[in-house]
C-alpha atoms as a PDB file:
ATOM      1  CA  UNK A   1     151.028 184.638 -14.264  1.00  0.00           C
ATOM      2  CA  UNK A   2     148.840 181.576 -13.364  1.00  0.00           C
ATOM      3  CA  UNK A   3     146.082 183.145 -12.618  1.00  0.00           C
ATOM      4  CA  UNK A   4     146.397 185.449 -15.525  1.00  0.00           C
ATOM      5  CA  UNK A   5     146.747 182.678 -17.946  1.00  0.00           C
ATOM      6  CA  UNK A   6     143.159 180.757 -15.956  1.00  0.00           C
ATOM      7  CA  UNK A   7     141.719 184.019 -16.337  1.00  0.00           C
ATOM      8  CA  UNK A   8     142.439 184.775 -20.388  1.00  0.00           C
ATOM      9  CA  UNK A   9     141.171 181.158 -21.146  1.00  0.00           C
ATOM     10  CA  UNK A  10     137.829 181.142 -19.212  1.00  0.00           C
ATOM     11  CA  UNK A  11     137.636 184.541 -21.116  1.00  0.00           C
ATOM     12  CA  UNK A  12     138.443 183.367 -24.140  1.00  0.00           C
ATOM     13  CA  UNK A  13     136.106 180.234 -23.711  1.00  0.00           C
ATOM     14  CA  UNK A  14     133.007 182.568 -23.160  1.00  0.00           C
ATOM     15  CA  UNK A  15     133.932 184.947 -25.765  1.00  0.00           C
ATOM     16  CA  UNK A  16     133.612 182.399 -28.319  1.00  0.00           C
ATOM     17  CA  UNK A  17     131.122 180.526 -27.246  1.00  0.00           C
ATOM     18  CA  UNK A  18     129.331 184.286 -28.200  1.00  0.00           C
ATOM     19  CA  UNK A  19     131.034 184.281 -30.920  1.00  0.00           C
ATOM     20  CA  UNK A  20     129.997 180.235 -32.190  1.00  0.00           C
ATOM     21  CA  UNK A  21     126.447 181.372 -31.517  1.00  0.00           C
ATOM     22  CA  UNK A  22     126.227 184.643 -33.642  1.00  0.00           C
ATOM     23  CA  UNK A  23     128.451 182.931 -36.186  1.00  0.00           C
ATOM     24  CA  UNK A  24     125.168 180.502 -36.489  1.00  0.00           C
ATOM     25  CA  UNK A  25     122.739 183.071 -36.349  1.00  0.00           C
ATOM     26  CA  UNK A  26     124.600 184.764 -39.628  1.00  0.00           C
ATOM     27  CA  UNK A  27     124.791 181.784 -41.333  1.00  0.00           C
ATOM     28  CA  UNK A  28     120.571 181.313 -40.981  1.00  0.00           C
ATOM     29  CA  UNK A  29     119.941 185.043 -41.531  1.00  0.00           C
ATOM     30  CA  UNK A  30     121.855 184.361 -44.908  1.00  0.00           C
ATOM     31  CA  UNK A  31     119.991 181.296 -45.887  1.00  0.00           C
ATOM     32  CA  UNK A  32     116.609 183.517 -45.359  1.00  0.00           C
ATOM     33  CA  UNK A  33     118.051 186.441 -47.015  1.00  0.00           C
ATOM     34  CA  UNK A  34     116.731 187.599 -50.027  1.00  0.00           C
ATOM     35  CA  UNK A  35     118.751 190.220 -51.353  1.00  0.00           C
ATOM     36  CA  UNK A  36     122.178 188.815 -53.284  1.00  0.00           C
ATOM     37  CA  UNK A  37     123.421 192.496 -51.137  1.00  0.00           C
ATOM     38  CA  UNK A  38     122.106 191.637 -48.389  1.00  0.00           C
ATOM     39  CA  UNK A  39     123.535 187.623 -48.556  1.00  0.00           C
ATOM     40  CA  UNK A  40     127.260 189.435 -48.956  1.00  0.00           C
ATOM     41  CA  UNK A  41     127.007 191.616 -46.239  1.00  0.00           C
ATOM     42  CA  UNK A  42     126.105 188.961 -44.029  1.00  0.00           C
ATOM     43  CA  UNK A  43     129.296 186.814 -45.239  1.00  0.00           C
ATOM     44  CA  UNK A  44     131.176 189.539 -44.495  1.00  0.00           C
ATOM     45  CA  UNK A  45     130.274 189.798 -41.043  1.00  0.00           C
ATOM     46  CA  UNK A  46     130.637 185.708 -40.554  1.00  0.00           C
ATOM     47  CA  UNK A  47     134.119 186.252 -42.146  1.00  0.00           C
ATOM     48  CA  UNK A  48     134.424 188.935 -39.085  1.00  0.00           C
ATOM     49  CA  UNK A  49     133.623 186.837 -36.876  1.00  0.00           C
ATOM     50  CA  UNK A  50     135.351 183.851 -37.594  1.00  0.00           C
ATOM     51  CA  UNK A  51     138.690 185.583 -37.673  1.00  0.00           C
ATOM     52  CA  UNK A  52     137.998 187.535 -34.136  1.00  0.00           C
ATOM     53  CA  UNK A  53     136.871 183.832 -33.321  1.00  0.00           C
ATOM     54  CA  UNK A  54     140.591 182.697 -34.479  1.00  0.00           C
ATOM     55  CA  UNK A  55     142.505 185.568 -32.641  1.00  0.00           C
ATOM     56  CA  UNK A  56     141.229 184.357 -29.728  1.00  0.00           C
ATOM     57  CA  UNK A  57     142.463 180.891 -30.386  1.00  0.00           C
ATOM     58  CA  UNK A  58     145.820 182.160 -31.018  1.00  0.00           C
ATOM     59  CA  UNK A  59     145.925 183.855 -27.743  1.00  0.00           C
ATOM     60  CA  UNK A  60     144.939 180.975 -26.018  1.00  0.00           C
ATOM     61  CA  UNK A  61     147.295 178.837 -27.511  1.00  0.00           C
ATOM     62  CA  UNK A  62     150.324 181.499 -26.568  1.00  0.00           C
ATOM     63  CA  UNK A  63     149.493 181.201 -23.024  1.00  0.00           C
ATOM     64  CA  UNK A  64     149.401 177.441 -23.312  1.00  0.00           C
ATOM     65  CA  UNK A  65     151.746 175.377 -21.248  1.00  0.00           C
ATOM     66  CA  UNK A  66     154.920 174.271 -23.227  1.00  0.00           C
ATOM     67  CA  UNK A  67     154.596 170.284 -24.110  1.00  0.00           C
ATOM     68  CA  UNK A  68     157.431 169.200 -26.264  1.00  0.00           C
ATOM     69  CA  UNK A  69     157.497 166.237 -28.337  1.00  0.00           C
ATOM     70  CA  UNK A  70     161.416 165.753 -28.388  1.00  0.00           C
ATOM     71  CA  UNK A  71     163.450 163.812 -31.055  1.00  0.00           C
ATOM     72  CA  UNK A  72     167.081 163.740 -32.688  1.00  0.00           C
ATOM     73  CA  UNK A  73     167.565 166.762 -34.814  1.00  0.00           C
ATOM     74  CA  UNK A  74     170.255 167.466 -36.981  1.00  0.00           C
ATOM     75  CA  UNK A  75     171.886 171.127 -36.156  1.00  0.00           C
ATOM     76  CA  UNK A  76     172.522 171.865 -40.091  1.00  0.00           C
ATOM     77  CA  UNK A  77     168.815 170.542 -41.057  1.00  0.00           C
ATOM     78  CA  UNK A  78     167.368 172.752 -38.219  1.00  0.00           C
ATOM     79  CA  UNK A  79     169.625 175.918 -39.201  1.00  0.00           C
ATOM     80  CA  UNK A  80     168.266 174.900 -43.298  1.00  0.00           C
ATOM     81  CA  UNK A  81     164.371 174.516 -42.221  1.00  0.00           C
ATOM     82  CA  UNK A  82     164.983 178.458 -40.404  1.00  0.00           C
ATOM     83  CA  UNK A  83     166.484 179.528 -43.536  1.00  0.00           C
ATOM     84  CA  UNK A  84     163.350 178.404 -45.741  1.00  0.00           C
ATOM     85  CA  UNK A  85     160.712 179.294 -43.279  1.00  0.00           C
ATOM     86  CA  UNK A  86     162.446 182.792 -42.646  1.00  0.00           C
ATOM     87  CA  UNK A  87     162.093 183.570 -46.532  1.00  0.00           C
ATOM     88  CA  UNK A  88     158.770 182.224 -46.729  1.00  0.00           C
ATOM     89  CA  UNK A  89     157.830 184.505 -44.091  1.00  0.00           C
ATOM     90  CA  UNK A  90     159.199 187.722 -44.968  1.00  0.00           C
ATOM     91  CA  UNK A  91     160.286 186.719 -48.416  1.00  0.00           C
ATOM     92  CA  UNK A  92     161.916 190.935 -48.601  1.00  0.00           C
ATOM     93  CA  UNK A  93     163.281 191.063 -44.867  1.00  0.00           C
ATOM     94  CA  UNK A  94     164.967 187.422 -45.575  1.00  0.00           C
ATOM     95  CA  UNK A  95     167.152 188.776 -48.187  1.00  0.00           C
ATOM     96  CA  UNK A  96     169.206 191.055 -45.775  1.00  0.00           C
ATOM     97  CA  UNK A  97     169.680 188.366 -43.615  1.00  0.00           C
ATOM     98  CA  UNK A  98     173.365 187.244 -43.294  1.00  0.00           C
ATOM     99  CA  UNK A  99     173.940 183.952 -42.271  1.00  0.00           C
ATOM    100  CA  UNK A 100     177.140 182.067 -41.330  1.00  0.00           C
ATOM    101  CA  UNK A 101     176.906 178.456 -40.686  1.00  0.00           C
ATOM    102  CA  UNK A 102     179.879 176.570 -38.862  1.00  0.00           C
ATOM    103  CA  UNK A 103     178.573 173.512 -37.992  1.00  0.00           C
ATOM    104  CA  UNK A 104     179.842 170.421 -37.207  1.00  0.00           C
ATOM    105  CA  UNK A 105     177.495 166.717 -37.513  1.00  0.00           C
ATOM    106  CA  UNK A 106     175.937 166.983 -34.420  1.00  0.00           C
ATOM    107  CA  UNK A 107     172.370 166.206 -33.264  1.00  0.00           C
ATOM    108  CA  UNK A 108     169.748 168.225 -30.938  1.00  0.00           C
ATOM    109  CA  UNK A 109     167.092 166.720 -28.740  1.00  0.00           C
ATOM    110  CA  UNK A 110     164.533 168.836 -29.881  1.00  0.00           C
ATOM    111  CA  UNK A 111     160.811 169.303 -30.502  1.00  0.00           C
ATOM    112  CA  UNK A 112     161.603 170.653 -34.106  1.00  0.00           C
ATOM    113  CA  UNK A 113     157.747 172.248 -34.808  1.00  0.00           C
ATOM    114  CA  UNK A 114     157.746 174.154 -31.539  1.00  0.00           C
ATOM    115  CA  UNK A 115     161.657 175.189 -31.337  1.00  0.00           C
ATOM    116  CA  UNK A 116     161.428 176.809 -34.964  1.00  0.00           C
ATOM    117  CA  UNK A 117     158.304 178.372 -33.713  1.00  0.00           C
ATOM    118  CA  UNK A 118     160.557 180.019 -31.027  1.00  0.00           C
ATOM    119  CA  UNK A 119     163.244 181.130 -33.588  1.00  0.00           C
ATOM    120  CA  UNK A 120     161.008 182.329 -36.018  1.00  0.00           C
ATOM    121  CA  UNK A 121     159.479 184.801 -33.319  1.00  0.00           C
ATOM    122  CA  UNK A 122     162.984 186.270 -32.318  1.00  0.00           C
ATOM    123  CA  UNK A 123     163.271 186.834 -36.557  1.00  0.00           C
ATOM    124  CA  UNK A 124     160.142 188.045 -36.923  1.00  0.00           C
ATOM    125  CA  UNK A 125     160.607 191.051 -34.280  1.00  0.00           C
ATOM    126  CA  UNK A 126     163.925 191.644 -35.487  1.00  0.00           C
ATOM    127  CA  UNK A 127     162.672 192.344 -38.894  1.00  0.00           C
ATOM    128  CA  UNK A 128     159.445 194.622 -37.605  1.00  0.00           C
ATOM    129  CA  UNK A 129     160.218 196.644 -34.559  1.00  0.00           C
ATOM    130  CA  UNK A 130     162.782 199.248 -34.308  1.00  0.00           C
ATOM    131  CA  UNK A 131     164.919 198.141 -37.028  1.00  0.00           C
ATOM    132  CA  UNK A 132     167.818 199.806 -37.556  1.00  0.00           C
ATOM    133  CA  UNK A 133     169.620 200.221 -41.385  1.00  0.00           C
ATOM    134  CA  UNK A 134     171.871 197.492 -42.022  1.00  0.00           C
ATOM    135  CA  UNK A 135     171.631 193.545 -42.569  1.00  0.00           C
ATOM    136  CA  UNK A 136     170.839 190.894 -39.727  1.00  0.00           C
ATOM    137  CA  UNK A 137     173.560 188.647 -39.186  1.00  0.00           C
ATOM    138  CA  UNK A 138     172.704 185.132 -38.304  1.00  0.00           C
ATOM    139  CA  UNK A 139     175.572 183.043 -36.510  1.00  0.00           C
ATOM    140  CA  UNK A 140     175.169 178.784 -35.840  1.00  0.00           C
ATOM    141  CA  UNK A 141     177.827 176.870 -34.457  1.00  0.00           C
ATOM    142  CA  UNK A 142     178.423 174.770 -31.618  1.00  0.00           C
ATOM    143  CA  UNK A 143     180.576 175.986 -29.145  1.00  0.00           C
ATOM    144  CA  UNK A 144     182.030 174.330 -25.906  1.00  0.00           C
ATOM    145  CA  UNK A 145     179.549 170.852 -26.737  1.00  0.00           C
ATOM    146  CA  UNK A 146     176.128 173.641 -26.857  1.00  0.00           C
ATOM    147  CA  UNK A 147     174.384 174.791 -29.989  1.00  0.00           C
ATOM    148  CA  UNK A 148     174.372 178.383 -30.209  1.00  0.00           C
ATOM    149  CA  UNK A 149     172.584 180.719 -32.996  1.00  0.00           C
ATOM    150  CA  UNK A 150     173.101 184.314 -32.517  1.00  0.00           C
ATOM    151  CA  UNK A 151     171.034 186.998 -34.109  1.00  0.00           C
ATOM    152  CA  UNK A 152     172.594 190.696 -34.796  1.00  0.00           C
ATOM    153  CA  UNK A 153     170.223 193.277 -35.218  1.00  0.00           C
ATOM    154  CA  UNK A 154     170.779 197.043 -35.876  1.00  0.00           C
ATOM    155  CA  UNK A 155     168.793 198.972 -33.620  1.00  0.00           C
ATOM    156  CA  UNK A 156     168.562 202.666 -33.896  1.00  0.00           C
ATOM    157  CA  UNK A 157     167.115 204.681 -30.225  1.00  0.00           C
ATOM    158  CA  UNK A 158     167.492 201.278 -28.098  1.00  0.00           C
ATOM    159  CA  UNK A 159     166.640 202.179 -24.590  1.00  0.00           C
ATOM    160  CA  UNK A 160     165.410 198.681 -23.424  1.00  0.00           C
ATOM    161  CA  UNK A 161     166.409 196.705 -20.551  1.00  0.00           C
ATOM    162  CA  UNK A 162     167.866 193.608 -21.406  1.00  0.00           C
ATOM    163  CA  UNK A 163     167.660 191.943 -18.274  1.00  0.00           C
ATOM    164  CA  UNK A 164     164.320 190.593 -17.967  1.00  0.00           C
ATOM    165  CA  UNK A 165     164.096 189.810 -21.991  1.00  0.00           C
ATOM    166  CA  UNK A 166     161.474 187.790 -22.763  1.00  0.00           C
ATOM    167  CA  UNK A 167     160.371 187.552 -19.107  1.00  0.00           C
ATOM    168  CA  UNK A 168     157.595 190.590 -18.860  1.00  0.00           C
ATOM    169  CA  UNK A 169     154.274 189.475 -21.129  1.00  0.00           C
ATOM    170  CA  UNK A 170     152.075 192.091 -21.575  1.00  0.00           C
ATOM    171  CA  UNK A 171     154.583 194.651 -21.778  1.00  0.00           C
ATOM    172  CA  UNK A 172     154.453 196.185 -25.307  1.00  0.00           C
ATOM    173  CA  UNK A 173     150.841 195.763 -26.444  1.00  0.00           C
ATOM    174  CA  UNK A 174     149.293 196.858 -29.639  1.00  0.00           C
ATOM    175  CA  UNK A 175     146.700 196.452 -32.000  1.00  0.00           C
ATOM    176  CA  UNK A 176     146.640 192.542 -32.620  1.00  0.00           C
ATOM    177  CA  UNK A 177     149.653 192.542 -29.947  1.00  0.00           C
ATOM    178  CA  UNK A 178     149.539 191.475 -26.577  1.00  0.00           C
ATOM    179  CA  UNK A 179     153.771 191.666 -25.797  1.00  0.00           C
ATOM    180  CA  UNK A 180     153.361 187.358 -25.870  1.00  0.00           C
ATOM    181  CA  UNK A 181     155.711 186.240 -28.546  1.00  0.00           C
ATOM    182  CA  UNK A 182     159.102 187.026 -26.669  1.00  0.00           C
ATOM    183  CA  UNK A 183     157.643 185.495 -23.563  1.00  0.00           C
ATOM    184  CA  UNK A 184     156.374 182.293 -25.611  1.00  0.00           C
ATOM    185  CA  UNK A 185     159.651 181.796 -27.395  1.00  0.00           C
ATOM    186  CA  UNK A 186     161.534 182.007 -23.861  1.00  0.00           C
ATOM    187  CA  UNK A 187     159.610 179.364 -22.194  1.00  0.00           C
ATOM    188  CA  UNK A 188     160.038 177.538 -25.285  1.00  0.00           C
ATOM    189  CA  UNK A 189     163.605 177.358 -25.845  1.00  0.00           C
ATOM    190  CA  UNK A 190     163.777 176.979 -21.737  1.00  0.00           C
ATOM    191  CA  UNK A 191     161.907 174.041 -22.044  1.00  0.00           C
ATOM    192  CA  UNK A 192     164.522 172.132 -23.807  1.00  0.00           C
ATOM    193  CA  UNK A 193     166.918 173.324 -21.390  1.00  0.00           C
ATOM    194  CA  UNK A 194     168.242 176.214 -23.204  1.00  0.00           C
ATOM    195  CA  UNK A 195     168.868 180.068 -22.917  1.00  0.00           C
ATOM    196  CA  UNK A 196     167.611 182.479 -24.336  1.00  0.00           C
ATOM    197  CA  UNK A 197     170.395 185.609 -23.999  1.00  0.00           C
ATOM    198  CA  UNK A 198     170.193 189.541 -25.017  1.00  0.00           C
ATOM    199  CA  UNK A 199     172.392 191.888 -24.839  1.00  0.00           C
ATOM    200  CA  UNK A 200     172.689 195.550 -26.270  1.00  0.00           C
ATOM    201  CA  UNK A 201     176.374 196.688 -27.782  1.00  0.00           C
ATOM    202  CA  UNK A 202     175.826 200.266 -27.992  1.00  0.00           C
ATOM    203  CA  UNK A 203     179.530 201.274 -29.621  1.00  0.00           C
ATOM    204  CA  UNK A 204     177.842 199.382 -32.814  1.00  0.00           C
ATOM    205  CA  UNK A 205     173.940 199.991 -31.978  1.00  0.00           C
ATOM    206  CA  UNK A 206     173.584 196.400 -32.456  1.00  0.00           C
ATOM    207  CA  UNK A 207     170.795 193.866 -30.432  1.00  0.00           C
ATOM    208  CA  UNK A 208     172.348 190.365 -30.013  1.00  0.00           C
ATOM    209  CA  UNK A 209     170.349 187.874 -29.244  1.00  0.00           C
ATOM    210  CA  UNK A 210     171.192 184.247 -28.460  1.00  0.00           C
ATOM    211  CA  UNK A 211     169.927 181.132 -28.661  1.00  0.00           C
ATOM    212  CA  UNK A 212     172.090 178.711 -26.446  1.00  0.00           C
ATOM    213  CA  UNK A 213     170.683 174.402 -26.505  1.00  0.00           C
ATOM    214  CA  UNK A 214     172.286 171.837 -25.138  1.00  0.00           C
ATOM    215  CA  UNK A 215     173.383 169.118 -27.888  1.00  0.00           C
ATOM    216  CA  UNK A 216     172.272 165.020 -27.565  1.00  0.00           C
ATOM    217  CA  UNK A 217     174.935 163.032 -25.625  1.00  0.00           C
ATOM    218  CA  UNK A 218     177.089 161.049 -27.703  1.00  0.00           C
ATOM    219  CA  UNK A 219     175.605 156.890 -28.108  1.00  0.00           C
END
């Protein structure tokens, strides 16, 4: 994965260093342009490239290592900030989200920006791929002194392993996709020494996925 991740940047490097110079050479040939037509089309294409410019800055940055910026967090205000960001997000998916919140005051040495980052993925594919009918269920609490959110999913057809969750980038590709969000969100959560768990209950055709962190020692 190493050299894989080396490789992608340099690529990604060269490709938009391409990209920087036709970006330029738009931006004169619309400056000479004549034609109010012809002055569109060319901001069109700079528009093209700029965003094919930006996907290749958001791959980049989902190889990237993990660097965390810890600090106290309170459980509740993390489990709140999820909630908002969530229906900001998918604004209709949010609404069929359950949530049940049994927390107690407790704290969470945590990088907040890059841990909801994490969650946000594992809500995000819940509410896109394979869904199932029925709501997702959302769980916090803190349970033998470790924060745990658990995420219920219906899942309809679910012949995945579980095992290697999150560990095997690259696997499901698609247009836009490259099968790098699980695997971000893993290394993520595992770099603030916490789990990342998923496990298939096929009696009710349900994905649970968990979210174990340790919580701050006591002052």
């Amino acid at each position: 994965m190493p050299v894989v991740v080396r490789f992608v940047r340099q690529l990604s490097h060269d490709l938009r260093n391409h990209l920087n110079a036709a970006e330029l050479q738009s931006a004169y040939l619309k400056e000479i342009a004549g034609e109010a037509e012809v002055k569109t089309e060319v901001q069109r294409l700079r528009g093209m490239l700029s965003e094919l410019g930006a996907s290749l800055q958001r791959l980049t940055a989902s190889l990237a290592q993990v660097k965390l910026t810890e600090m106290p967090y309170d459980a509740l205000a993390l489990v709140e900030d999820l909630q908002q960001k969530v229906a900001a997000l998918r604004p209709n998916e949010a609404q069929t989200v359950e949530w049940t919140i049994d927390l107690p005051e407790v704290s969470l040495p945590i990088d907040p920006q890059l841990l909801q980052q994490a969650i946000l993925e594992l809500f995000s594919n819940a509410m896109q791929h394979g869904r199932g009918l029925g709501p997702l269920r959302a769980r916090a609490e803190v349970k033998d002194g470790q924060f745990l959110l658990e995420l219920h999913e219906p899942k309809t057809n679910f012949d995945r392993s579980t095992e290697d969750w999150g560990r095997e980038p690259f696997r499901q590709v698609g247009h836009g996709h490259y099968g790098l969000g699980l695997h971000r969100a893993r290394l993520i959560i595992e770099a603030h020494a916490g789990r990342l768990d998923a496990r298939y209950d096929a009696p009710s055709s349900t994905l649970v996925t968990t979210v174990i962190l340790p919580t701050a020692k006591p002052e």
